[in-house]
Structures are given as structure tokens and as C-alpha cells.
C-alpha atoms as a PDB file:
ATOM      1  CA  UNK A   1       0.000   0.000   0.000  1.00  0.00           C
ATOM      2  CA  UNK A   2       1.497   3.450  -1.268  1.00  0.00           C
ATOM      3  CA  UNK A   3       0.762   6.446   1.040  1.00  0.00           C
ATOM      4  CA  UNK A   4       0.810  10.195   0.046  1.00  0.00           C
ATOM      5  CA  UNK A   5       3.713  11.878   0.683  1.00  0.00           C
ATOM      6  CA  UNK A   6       3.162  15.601   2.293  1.00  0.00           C
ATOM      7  CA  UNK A   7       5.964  18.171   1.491  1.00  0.00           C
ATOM      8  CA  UNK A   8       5.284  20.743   3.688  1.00  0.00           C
ATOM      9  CA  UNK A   9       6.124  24.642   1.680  1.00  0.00           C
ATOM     10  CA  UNK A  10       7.704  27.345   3.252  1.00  0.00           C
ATOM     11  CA  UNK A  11       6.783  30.752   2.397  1.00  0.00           C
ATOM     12  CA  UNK A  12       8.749  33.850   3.277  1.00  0.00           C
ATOM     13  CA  UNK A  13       8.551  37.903   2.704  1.00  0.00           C
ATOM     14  CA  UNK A  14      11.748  39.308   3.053  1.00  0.00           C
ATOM     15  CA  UNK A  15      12.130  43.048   2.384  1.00  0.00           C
ATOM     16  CA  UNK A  16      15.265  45.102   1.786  1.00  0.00           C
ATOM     17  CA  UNK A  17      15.495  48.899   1.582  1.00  0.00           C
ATOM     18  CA  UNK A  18      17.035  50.787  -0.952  1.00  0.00           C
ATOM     19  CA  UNK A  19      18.149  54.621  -0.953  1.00  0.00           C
ATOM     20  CA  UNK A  20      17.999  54.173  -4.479  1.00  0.00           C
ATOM     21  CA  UNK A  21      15.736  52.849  -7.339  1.00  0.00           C
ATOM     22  CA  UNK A  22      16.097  48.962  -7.315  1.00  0.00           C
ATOM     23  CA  UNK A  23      18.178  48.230 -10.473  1.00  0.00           C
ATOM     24  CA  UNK A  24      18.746  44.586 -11.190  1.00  0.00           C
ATOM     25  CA  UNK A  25      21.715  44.911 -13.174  1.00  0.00           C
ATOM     26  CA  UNK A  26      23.867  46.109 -10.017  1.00  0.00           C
ATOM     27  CA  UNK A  27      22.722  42.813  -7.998  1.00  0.00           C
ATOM     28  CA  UNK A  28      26.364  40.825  -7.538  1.00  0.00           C
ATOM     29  CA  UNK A  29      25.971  37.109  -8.626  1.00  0.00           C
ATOM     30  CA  UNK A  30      29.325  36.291  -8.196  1.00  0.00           C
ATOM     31  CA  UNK A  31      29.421  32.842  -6.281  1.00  0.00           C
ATOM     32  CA  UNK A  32      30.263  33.922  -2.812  1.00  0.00           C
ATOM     33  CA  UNK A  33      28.350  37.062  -2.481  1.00  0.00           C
ATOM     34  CA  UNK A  34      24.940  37.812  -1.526  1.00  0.00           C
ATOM     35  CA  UNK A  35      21.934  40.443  -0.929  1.00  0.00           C
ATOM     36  CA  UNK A  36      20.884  41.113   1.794  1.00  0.00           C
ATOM     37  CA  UNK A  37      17.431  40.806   3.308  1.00  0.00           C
ATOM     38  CA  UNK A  38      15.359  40.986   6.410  1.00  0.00           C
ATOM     39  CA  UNK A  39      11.792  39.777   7.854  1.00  0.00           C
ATOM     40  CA  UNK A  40      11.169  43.073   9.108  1.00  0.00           C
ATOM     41  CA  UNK A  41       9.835  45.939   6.851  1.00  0.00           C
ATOM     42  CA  UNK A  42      10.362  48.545   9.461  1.00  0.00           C
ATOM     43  CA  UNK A  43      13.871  47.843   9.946  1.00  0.00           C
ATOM     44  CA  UNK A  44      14.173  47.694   5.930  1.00  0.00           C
ATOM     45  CA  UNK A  45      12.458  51.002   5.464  1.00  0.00           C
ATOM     46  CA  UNK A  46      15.037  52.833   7.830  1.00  0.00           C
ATOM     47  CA  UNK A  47      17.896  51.375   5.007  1.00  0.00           C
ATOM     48  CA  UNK A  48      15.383  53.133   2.069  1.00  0.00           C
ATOM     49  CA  UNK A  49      15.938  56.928   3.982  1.00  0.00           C
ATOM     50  CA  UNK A  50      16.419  58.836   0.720  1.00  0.00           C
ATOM     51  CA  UNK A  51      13.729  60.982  -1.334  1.00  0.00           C
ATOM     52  CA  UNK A  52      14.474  57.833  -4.319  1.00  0.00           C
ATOM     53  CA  UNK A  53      14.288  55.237  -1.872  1.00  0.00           C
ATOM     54  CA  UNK A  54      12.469  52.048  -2.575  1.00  0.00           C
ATOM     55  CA  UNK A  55      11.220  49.077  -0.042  1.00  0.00           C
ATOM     56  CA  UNK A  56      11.884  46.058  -2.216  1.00  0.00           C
ATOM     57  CA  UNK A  57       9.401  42.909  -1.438  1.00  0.00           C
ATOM     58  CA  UNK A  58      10.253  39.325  -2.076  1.00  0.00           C
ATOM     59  CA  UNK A  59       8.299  36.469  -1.779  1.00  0.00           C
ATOM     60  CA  UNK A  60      10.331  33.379  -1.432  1.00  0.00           C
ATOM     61  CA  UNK A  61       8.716  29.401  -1.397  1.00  0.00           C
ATOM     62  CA  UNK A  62      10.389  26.325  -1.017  1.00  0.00           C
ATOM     63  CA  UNK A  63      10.336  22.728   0.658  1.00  0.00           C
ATOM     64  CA  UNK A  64      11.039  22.202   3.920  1.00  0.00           C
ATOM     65  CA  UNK A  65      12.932  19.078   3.170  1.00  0.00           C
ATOM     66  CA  UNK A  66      15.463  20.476   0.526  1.00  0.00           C
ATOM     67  CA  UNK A  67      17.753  22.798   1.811  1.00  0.00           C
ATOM     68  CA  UNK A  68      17.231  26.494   0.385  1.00  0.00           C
ATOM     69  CA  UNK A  69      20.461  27.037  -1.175  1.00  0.00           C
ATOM     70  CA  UNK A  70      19.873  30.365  -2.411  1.00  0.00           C
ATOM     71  CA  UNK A  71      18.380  31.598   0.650  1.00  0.00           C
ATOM     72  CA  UNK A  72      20.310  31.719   4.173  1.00  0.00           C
ATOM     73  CA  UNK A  73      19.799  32.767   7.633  1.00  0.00           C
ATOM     74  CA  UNK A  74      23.033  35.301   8.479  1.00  0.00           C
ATOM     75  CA  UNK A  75      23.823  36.443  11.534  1.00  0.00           C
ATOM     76  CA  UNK A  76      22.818  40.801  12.958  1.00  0.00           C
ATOM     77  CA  UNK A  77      22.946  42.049  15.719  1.00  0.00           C
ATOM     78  CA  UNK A  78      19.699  44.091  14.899  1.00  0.00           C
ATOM     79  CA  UNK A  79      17.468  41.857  18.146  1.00  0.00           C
ATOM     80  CA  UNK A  80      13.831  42.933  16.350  1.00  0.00           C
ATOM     81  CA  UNK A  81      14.359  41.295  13.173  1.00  0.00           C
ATOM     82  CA  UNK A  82      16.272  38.450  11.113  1.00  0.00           C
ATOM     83  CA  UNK A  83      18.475  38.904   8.388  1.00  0.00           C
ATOM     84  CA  UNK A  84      18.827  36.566   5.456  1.00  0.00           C
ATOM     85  CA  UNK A  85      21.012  36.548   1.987  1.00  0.00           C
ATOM     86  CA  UNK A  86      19.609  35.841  -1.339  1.00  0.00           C
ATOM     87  CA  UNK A  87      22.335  34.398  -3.534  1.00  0.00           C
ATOM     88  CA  UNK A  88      22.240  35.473  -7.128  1.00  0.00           C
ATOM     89  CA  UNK A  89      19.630  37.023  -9.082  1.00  0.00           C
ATOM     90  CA  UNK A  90      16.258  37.571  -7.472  1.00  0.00           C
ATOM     91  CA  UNK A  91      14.106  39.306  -9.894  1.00  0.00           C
ATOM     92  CA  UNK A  92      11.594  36.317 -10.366  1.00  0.00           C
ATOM     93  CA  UNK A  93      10.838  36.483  -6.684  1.00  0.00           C
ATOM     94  CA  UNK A  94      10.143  40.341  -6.626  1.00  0.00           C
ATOM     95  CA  UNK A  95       6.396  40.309  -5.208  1.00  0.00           C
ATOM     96  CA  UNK A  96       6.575  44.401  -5.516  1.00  0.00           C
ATOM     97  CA  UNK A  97       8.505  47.498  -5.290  1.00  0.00           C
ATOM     98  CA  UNK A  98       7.090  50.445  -3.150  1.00  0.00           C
ATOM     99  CA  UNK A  99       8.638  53.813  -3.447  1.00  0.00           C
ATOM    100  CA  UNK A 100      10.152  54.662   0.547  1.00  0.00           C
ATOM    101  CA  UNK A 101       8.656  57.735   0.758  1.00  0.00           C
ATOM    102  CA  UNK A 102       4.431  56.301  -0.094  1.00  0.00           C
ATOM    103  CA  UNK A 103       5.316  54.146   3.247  1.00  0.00           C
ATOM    104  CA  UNK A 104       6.874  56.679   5.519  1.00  0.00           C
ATOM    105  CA  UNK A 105       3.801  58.617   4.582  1.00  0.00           C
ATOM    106  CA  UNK A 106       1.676  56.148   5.191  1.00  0.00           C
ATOM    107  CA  UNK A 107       3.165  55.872   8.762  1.00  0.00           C
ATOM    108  CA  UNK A 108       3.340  59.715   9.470  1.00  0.00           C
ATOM    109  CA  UNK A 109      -0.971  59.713   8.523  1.00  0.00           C
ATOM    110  CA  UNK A 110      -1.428  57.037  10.736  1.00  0.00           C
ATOM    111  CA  UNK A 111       0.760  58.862  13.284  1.00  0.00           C
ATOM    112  CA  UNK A 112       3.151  56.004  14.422  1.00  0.00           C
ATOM    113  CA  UNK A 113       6.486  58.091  12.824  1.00  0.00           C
ATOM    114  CA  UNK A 114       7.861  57.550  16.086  1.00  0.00           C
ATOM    115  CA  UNK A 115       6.381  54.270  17.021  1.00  0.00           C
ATOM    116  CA  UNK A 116       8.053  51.091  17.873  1.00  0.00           C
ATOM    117  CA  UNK A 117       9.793  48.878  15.168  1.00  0.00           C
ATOM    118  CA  UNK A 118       6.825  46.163  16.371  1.00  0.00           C
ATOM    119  CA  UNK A 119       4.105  48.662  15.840  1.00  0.00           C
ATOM    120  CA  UNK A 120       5.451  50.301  12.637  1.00  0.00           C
ATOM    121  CA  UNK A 121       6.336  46.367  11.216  1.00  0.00           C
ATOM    122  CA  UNK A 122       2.784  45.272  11.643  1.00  0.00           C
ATOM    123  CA  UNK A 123       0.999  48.070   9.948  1.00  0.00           C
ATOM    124  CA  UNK A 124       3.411  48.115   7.294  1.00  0.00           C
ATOM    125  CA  UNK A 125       2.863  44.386   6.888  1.00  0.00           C
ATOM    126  CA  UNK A 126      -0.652  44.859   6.511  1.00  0.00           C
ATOM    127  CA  UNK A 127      -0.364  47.606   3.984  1.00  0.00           C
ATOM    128  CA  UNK A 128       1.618  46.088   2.055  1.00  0.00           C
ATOM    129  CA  UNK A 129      -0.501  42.535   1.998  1.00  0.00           C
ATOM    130  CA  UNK A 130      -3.504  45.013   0.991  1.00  0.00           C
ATOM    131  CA  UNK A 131      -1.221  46.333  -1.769  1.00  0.00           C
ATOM    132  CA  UNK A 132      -0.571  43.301  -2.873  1.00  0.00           C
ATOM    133  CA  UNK A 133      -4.069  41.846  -3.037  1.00  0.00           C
ATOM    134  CA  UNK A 134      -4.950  44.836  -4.730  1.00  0.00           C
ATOM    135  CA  UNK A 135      -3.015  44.393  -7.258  1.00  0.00           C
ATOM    136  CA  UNK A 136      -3.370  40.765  -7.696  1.00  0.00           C
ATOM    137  CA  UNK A 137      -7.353  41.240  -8.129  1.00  0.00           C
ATOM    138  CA  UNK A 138      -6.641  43.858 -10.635  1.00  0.00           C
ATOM    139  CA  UNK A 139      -4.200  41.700 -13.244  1.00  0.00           C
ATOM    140  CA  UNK A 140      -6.742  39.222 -12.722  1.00  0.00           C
ATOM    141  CA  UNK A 141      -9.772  41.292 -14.108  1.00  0.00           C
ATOM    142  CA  UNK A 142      -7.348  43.911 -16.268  1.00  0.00           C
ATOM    143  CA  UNK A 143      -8.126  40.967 -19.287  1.00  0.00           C
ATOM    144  CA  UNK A 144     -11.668  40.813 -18.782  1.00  0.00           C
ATOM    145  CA  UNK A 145     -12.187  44.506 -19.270  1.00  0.00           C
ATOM    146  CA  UNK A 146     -10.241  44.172 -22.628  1.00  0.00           C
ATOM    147  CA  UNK A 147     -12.514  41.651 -23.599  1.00  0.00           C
ATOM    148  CA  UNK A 148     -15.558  44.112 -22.599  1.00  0.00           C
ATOM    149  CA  UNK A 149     -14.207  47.130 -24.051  1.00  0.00           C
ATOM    150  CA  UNK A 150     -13.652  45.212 -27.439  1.00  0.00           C
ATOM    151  CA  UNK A 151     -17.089  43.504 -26.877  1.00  0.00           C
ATOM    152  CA  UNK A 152     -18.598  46.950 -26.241  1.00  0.00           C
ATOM    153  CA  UNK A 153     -16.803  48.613 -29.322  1.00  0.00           C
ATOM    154  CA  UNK A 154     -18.316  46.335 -31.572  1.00  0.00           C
ATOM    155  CA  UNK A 155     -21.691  46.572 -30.055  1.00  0.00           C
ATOM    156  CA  UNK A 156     -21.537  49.950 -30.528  1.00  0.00           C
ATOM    157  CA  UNK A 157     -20.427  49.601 -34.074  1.00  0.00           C
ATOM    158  CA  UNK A 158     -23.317  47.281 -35.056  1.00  0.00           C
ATOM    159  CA  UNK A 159     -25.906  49.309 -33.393  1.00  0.00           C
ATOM    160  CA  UNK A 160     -24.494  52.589 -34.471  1.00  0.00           C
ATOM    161  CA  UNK A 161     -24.712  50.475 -38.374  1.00  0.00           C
ATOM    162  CA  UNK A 162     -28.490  49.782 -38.001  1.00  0.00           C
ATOM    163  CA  UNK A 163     -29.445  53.200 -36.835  1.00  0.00           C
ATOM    164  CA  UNK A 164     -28.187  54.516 -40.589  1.00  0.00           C
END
């Protein structure tokens, strides 16, 4: 008797901040070098502390049971968040790229610009996760509009045709 086999995924947002707009041509992919990362958008965002500043999102998945070997845990001494390397390119996992200065505004309306890094990391989070969603739900009906608008043209053609 066969059994299923579970593989249990991982998922992981890691953020870094940029004073700088992200520009994928500048990542190093020699073999021993890496970019660095952390599970904390607050602590990113204080790296992004430039008027061009960007908060760069990543959305990482693997198997528990393979070893990530593009992704490691690396020491900090920063206690309120982890810091991981992404080896090589990392463009395919880029879930979004907000401009630094949208979120610091976004902090400063909801009045937490001096907050804790606990406070400021969980409304972030959630900002960005609406962001996200947001976007998701619009790529998924952006084609479905075409398909109206192009449905609707020619329904305007034909009746505009039987009106002359």
C-alpha cells in the first residue's frame, strides 16, 4: 500500500530597503556574495531613507525538506528582526517594489512616525498585503475589461450600423 507523501512549503517575505531605485543589473551574482534581506519591513524602510528610496518585497517558497540554497539565515545584531542573503539574481521572486517615501507617509498619517519597530512592522505588513491583493485582483480582471471594451466597441459599431 502506497501512502501520500506531504511536502510541507515554506513561504517567506523578506524586504530590503534601498536609498535608491532597485536596479537589477547592479545585484552581484558572483558565487560567494549575496543580498541582503530581512523579515522586518520597518527595519528595511530605515535602510530606504532617501527621497528615491524604494522598499523592495520578495516572496520566497520552497520545501522544507530540501535545503534552500539560495536563501540563508546570516547572523545581525539588529534583536527585532532576522536577516537573510539571497544568492544570485532575485528578480523572479520580486512580489513588488514600493517607493520609501508612499510608506513613511503612510506611517506619518497614521501617526506612528515615532512608534516602535513592532508597531510600525505590523501596519506596514498589513499595507503592504492590501497592496498586494490589490493588485493581484486587478491583473486578474485587467483581461476581462479588454474583452468588454472590445465587446462593447463592436456593439456599438453594429448598433451605431443599423441606426443609418
Amino acid at each position: 500500500m502506497m501512502g501520500i507523501v506531504a511536502v510541507a512549503c515554506r513561504s517567506m517575505r523578506l524586504y530590503r530597503g534601498l536609498k535608491n531605485p532597485y536596479r537589477p543589473e547592479l545585484v552581484d551574482v558572483s558565487w560567494g556574495s549575496g543580498t541582503d534581506f530581512t523579515d522586518c519591513p520597518a527595519v528595511a524602510l530605515l535602510y530606504a531613507q532617501s527621497s528615491r528610496g524604494a522598499l523592495v518585497v520578495v516572496d520566497i517558497d520552497y520545501d522544507e525538506d530540501s535545503v534552500p540554497r539560495k536563501v540563508f539565515q546570516a547572523l545581525w545584531l539588529e534583536r527585532e528582526a532576522k536577516r537573510f542573503v539571497i544568492r544570485g539574481r532575485f528578480d523572479d521572486h520580486i512580489a513588488a517594489i514600493f517607493p520609501a517615501k508612499d510608506l513613511r507617509t503612510r506611517l506619518r498619517r497614521e501617526r506612528l512616525r515615532n512608534a516602535l519597530h513592532a508597531t510600525k512592522a505590523r501596519v506596514l505588513r498589513a499595507v503592504i498585503d492590501d497592496e498586494l491583493r490589490h493588485r493581484a485582483r486587478h491583473r486578474q480582471f485587467a483581461p476581462r475589461s479588454e474583452i468588454v471594451e472590445r465587446v462593447g466597441s463592436h456593439e456599438q459599431d453594429r448598433v451605431s450600423s443599423h441606426e443609418r
